[in-house]
C-alpha atoms as a PDB file:
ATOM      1  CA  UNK A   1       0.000   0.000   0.000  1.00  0.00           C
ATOM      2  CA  UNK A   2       2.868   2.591   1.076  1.00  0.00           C
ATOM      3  CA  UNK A   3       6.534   2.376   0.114  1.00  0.00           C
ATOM      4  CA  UNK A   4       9.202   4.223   1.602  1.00  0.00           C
ATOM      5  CA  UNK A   5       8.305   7.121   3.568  1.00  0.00           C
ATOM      6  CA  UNK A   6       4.743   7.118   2.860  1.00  0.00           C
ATOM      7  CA  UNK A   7       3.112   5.363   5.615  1.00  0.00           C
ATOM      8  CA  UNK A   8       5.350   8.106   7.944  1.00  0.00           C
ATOM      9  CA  UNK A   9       4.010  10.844   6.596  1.00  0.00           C
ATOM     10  CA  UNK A  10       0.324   9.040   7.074  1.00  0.00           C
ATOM     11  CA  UNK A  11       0.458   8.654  10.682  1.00  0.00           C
ATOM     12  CA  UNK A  12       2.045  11.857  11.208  1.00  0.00           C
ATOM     13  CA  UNK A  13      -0.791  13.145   9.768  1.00  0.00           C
ATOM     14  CA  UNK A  14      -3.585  11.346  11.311  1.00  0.00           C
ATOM     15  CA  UNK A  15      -1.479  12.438  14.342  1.00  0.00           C
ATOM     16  CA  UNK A  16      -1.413  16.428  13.941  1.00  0.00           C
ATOM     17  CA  UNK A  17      -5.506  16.081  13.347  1.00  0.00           C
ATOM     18  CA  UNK A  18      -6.027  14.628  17.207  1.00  0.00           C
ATOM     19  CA  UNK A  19      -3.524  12.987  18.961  1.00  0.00           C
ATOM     20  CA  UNK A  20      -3.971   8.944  18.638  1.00  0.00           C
ATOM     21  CA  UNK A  21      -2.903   5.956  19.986  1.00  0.00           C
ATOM     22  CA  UNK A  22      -1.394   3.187  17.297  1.00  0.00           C
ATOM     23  CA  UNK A  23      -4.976   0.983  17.323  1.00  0.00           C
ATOM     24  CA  UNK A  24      -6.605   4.190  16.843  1.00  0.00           C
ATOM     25  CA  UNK A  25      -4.343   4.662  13.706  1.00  0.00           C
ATOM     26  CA  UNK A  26      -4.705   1.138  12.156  1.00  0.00           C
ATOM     27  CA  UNK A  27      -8.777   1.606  12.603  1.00  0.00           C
ATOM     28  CA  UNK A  28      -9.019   5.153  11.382  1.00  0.00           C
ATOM     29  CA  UNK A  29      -7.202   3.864   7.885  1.00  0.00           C
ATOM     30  CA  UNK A  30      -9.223   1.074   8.205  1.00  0.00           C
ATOM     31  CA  UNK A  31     -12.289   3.855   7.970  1.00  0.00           C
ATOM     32  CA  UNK A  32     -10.822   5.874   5.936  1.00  0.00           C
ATOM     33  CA  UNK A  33     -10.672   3.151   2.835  1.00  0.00           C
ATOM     34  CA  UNK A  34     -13.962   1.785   3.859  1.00  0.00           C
ATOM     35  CA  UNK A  35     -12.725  -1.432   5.235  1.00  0.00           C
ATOM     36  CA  UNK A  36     -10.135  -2.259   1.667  1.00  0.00           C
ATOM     37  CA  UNK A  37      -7.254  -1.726   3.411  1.00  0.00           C
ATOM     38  CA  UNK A  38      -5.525  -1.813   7.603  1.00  0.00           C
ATOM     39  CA  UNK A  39      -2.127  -1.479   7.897  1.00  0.00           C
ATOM     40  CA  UNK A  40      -0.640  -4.324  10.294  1.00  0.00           C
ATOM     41  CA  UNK A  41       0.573  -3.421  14.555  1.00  0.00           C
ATOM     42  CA  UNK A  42       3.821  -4.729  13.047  1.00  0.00           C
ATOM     43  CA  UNK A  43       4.512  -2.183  10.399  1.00  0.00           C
ATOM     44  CA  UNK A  44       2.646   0.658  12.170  1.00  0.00           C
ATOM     45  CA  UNK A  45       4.352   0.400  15.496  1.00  0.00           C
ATOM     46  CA  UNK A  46       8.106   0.461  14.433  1.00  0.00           C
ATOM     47  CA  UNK A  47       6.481   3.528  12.306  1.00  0.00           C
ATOM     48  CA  UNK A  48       5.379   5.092  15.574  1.00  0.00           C
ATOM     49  CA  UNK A  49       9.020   4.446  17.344  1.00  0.00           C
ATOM     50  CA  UNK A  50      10.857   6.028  14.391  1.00  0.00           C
ATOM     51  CA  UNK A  51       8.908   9.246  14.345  1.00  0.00           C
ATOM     52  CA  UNK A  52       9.253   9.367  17.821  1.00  0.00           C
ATOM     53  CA  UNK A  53      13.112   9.456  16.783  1.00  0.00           C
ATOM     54  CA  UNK A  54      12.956  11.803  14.544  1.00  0.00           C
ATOM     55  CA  UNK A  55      10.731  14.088  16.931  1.00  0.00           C
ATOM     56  CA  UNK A  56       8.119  14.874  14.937  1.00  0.00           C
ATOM     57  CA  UNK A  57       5.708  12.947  17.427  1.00  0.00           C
ATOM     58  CA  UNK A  58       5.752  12.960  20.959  1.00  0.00           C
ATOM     59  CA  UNK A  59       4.294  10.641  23.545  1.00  0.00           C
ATOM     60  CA  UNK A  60       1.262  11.755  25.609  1.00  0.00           C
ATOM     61  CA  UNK A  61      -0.252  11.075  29.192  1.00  0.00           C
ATOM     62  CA  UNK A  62      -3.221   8.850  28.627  1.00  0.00           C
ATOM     63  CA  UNK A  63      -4.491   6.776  30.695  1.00  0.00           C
ATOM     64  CA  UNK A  64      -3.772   2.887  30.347  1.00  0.00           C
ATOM     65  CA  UNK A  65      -1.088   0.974  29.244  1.00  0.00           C
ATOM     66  CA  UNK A  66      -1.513   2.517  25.400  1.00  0.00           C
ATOM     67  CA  UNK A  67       1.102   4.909  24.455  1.00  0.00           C
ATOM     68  CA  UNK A  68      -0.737   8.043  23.168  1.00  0.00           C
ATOM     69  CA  UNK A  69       0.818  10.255  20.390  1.00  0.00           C
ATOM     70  CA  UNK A  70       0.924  14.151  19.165  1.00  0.00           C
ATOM     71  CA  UNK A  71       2.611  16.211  16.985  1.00  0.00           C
ATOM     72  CA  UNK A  72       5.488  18.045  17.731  1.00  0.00           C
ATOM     73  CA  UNK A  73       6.303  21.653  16.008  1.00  0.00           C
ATOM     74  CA  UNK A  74       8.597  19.876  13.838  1.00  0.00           C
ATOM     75  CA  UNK A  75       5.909  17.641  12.980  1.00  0.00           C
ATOM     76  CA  UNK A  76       3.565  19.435  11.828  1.00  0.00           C
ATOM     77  CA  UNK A  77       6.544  21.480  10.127  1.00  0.00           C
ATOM     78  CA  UNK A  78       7.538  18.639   8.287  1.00  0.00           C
ATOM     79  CA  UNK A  79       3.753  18.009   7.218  1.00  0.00           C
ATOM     80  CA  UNK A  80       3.975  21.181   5.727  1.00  0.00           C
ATOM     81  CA  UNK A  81       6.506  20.624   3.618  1.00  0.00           C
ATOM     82  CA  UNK A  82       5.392  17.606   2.172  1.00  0.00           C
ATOM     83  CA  UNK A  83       1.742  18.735   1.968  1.00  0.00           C
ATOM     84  CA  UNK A  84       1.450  17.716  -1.900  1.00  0.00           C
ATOM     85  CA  UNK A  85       2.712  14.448  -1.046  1.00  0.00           C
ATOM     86  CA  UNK A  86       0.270  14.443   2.084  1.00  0.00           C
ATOM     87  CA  UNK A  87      -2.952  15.038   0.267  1.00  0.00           C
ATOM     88  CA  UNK A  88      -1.921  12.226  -2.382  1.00  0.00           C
ATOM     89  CA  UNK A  89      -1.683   9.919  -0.038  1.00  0.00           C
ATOM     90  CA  UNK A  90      -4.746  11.026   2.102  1.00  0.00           C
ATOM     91  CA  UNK A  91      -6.458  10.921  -1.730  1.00  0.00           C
ATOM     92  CA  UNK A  92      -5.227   7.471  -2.543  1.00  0.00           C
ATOM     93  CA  UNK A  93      -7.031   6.109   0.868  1.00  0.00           C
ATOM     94  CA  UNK A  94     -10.314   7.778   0.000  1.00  0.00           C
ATOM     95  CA  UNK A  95     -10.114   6.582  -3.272  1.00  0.00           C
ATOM     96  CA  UNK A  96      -9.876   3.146  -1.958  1.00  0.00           C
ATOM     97  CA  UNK A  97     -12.715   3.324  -0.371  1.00  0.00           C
ATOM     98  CA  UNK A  98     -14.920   4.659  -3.658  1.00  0.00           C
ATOM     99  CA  UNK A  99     -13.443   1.974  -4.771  1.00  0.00           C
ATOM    100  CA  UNK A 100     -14.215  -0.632  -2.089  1.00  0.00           C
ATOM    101  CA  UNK A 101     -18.186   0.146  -2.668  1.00  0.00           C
ATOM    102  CA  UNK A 102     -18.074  -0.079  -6.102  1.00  0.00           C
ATOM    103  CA  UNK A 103     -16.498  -3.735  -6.639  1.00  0.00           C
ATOM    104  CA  UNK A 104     -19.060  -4.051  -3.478  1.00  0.00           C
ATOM    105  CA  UNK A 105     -22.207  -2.600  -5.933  1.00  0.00           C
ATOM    106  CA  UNK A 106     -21.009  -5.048  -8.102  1.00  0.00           C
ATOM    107  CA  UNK A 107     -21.294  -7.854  -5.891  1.00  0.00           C
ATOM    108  CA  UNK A 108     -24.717  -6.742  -4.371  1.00  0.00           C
ATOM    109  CA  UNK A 109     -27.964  -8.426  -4.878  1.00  0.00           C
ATOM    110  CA  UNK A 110     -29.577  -5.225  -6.456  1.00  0.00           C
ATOM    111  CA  UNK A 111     -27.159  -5.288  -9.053  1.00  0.00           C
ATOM    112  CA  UNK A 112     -28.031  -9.223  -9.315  1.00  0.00           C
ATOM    113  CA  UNK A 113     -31.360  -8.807  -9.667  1.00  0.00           C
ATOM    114  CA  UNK A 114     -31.247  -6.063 -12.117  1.00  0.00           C
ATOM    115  CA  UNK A 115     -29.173  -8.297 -14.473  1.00  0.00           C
ATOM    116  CA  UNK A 116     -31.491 -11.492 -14.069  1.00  0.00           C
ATOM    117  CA  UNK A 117     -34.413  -8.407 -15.299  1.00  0.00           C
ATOM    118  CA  UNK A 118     -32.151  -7.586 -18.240  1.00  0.00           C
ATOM    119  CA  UNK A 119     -31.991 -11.332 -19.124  1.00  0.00           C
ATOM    120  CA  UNK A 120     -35.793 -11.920 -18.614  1.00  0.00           C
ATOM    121  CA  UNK A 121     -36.018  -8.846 -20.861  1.00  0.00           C
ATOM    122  CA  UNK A 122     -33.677  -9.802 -23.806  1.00  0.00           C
ATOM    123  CA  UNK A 123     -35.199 -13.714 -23.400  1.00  0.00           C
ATOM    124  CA  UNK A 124     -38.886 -12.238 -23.659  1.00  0.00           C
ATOM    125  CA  UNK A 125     -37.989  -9.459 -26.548  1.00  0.00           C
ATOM    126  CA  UNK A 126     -36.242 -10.790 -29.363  1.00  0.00           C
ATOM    127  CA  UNK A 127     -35.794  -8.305 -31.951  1.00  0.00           C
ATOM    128  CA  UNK A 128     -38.722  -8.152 -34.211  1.00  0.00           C
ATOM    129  CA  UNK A 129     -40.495 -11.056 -32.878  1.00  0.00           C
ATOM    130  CA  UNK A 130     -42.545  -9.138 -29.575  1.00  0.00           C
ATOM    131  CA  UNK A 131     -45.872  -7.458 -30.145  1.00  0.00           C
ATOM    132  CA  UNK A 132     -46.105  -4.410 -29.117  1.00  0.00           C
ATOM    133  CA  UNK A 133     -48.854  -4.840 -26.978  1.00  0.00           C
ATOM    134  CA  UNK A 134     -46.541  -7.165 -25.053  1.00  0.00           C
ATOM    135  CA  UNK A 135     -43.304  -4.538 -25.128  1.00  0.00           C
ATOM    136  CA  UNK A 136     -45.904  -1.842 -23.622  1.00  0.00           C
ATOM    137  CA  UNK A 137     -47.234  -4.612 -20.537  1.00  0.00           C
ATOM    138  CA  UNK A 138     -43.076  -5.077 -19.800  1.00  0.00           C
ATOM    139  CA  UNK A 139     -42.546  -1.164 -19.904  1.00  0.00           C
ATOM    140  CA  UNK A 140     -45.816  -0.743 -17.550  1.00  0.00           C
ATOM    141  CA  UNK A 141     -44.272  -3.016 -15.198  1.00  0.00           C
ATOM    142  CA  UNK A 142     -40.801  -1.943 -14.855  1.00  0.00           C
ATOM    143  CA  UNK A 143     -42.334   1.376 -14.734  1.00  0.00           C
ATOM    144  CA  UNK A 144     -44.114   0.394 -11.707  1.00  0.00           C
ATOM    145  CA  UNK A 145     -41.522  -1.589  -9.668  1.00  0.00           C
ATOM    146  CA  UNK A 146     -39.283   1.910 -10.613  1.00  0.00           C
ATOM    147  CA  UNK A 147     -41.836   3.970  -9.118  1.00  0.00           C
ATOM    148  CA  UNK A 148     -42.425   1.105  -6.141  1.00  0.00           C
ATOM    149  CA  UNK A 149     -38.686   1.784  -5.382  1.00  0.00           C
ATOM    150  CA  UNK A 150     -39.180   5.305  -5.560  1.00  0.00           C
ATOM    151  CA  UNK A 151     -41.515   5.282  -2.439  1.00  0.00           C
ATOM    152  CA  UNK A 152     -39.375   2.889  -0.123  1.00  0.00           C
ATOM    153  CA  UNK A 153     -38.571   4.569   2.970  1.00  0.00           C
END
């Protein structure tokens, strides 16, 4: 999903929006591409240590045994510099969710059922072979499942 610096640059700024604890990182990706894609404790936690390092996080008091996390001055400095780079990245997680609940559409039984109609359809209709008396009872009725669906609350 990231290479290099990429996932860095993610947490740090998940971080500078509300200080977080690493679970709190892993599920807010996990949101953020609607379930596609959560980055694993084990690459997210050394991630964590290193920008602790490089002091552009800091740890927090919380309460518990979880280490909470915030931005330092040179954290949110170094966000700024790399704030093309940022919204890319914060872009290409969106975008995984769009993408997420479209392959999910596909899968869906709506979109099931409405190719088994289009089947019925061409199996009923062959070209020049329908009366039109029967093409105008098939438009009456998808006409009035459309407008059944229209009412659904």
């Amino acid at each position: 999903m990231f290479d290099g610096g990429e996932l860095k640059l993610v947490l740090l700024k998940l971080i500078a929006d509300a200080p977080r604890h690493g679970y709190d990182l892993i599920r807010e990706i996990e949101t953020m591409t609607g379930g596609a894609y959560a980055p694993s404790p084990g690459v997210v936690y050394p991630t964590l240590t290193l920008l602790d390092e490089m002091n552009l996080i800091g740890e927090q008091q919380s309460e518990g045994a979880k280490k909470r996390f915030a931005a330092t001055d040179e954290g949110r400095a170094y966000i700024e510099e790399n704030a093309d780079v940022v919204v890319m990245l914060m872009e290409r997680l969106t975008g995984l969710a769009a993408e997420n609940d479209r392959v999910a559409w596909n899968r869906s039984p709506v979109r099931r059922a409405m190719g088994n109609l289009r089947e019925a359809i061409q199996g009923r209709v062959p070209k020049g072979e329908t009366s039109d008396d029967t093409i105008f009872e098939i438009v009456a009725l998808i006409d009035e499942v459309a407008q059944k669906i229209e009412r659904l609350k």
